[in-house]
C-alpha atoms as a PDB file:
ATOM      1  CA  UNK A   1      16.768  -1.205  -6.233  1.00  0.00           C
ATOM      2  CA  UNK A   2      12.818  -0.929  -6.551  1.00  0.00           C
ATOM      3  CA  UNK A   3      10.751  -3.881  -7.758  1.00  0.00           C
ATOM      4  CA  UNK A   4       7.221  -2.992  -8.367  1.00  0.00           C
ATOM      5  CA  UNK A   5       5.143  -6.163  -8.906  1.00  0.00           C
ATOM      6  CA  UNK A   6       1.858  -6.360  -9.942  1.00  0.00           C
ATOM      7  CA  UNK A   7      -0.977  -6.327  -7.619  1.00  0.00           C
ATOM      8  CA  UNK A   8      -2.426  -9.352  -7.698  1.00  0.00           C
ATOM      9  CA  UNK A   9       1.220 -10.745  -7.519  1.00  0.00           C
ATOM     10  CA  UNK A  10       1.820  -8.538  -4.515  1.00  0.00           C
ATOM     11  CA  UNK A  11      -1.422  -9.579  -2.686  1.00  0.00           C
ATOM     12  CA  UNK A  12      -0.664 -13.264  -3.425  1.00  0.00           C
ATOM     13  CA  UNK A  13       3.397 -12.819  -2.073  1.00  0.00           C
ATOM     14  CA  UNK A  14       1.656 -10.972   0.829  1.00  0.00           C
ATOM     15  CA  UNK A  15      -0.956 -13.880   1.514  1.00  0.00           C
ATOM     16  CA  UNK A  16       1.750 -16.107   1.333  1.00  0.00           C
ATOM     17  CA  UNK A  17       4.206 -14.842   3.524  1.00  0.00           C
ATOM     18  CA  UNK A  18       1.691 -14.003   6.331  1.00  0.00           C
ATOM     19  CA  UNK A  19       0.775 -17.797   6.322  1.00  0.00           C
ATOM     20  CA  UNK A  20       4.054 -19.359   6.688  1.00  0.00           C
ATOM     21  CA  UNK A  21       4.258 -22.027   9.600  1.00  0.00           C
ATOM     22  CA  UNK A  22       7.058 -22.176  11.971  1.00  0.00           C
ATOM     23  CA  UNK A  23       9.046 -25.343  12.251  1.00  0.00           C
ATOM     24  CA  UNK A  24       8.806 -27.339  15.019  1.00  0.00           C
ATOM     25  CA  UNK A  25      12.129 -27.170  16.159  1.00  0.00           C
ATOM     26  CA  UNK A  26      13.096 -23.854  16.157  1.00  0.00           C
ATOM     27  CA  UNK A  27       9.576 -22.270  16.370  1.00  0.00           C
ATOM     28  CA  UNK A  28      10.112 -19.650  13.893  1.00  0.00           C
ATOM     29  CA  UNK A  29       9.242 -19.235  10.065  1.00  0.00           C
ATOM     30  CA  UNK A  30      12.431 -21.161   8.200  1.00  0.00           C
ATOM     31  CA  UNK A  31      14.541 -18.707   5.808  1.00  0.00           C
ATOM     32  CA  UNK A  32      13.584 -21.500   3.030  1.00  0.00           C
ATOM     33  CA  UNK A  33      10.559 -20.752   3.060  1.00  0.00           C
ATOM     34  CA  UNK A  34      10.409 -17.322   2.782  1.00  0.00           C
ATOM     35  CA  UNK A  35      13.014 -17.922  -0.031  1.00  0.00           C
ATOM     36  CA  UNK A  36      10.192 -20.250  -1.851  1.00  0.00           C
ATOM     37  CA  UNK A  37       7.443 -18.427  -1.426  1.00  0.00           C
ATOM     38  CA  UNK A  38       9.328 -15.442  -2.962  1.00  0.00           C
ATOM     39  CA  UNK A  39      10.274 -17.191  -5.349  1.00  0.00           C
ATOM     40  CA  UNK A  40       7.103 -19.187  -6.372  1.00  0.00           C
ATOM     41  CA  UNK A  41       5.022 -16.651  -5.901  1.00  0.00           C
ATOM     42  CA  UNK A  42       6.347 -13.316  -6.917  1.00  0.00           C
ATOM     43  CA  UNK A  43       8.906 -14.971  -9.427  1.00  0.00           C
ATOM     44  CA  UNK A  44      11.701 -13.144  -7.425  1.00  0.00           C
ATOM     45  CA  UNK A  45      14.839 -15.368  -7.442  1.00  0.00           C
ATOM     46  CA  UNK A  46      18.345 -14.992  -6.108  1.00  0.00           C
ATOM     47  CA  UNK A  47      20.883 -14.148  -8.599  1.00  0.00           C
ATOM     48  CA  UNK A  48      23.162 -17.443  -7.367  1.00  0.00           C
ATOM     49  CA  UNK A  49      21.055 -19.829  -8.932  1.00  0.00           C
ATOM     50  CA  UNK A  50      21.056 -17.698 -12.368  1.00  0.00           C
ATOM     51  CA  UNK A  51      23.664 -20.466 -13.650  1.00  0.00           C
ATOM     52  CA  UNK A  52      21.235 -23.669 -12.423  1.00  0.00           C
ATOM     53  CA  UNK A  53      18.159 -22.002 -14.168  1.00  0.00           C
ATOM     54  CA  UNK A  54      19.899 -21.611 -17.845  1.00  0.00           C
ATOM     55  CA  UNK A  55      21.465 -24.795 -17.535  1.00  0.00           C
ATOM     56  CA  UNK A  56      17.764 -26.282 -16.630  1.00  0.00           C
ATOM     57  CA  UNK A  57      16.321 -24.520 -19.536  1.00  0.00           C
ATOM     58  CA  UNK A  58      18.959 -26.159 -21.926  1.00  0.00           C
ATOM     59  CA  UNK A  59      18.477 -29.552 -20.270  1.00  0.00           C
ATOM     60  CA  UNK A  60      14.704 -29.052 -20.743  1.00  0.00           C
ATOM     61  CA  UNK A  61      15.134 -28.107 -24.605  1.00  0.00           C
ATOM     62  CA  UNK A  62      17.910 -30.652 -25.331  1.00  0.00           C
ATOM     63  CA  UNK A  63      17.307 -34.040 -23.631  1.00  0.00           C
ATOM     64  CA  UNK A  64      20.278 -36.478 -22.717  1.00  0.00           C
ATOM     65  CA  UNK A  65      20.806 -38.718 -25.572  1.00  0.00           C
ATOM     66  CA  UNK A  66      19.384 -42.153 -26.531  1.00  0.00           C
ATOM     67  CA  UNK A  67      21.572 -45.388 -25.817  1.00  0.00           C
ATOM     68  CA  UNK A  68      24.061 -45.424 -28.917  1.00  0.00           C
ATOM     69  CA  UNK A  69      23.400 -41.798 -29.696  1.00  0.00           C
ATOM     70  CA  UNK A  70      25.913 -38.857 -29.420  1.00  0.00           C
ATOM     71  CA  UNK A  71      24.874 -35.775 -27.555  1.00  0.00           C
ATOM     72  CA  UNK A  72      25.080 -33.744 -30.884  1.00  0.00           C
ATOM     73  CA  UNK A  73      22.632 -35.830 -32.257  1.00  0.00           C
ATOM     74  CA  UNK A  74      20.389 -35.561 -29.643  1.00  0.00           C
ATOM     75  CA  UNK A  75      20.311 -31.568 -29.454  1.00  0.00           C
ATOM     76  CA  UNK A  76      17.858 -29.623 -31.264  1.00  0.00           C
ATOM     77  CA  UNK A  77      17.890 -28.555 -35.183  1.00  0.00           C
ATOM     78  CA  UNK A  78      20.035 -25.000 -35.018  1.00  0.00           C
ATOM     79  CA  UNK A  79      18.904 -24.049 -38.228  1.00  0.00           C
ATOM     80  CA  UNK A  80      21.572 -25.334 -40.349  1.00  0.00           C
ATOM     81  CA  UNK A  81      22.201 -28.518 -42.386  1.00  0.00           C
ATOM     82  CA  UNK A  82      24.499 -30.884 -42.363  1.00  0.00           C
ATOM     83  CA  UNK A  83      28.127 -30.075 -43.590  1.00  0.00           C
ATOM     84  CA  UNK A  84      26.694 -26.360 -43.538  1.00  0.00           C
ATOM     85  CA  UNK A  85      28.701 -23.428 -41.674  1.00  0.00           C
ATOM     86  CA  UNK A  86      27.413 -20.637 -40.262  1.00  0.00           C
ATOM     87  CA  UNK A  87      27.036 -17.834 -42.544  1.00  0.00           C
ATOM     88  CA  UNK A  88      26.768 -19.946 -45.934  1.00  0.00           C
ATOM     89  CA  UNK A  89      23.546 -19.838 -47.738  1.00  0.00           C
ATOM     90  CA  UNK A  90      22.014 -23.143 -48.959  1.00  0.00           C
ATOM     91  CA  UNK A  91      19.901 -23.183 -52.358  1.00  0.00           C
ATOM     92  CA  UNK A  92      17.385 -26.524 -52.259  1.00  0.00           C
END
């Protein structure tokens, strides 16, 4: 699979990588850190955290709820009213 990125994205992932510091216990570059600079830089993420990054994005858009408030009253207007199911039209 090719993945052509940008070059100012490429010379940043570049930059990056080549200034990585080794650990002081092992004396090499840590695979983590590869991993984040990948991923921070270039935006290039492993497909195993797919499932953690939607969930994150619905967290983000639909808070936990208040004290004394149900979680469907807490989650974002979907567009229809109250005691309205999908597919019905509403007149005002």
């Amino acid at each position: 699979m090719r993945v052509y990125l940008d070059d100012r994205t490429y010379s940043e992932l570049i930059y990056a990588l080549l200034h990585l510091k080794p650990t002081h216990f092992s004396g090499r570059v840590d695979y983590s850190d590869v991993a984040v600079a990948l991923g921070e830089v270039a935006d290039i993420w492993p497909k195993a955290i797919l499932p953690y990054e939607i969930r994150a994005h619905w967290e983000d858009e639909n808070p936990p709820p208040a004290c004394g408030q149900r979680w469907s009253d807490s989650v974002r207007d979907t567009g229809t009213r109250e005691g309205q199911r999908e597919g019905q039209s509403v007149t005002a």
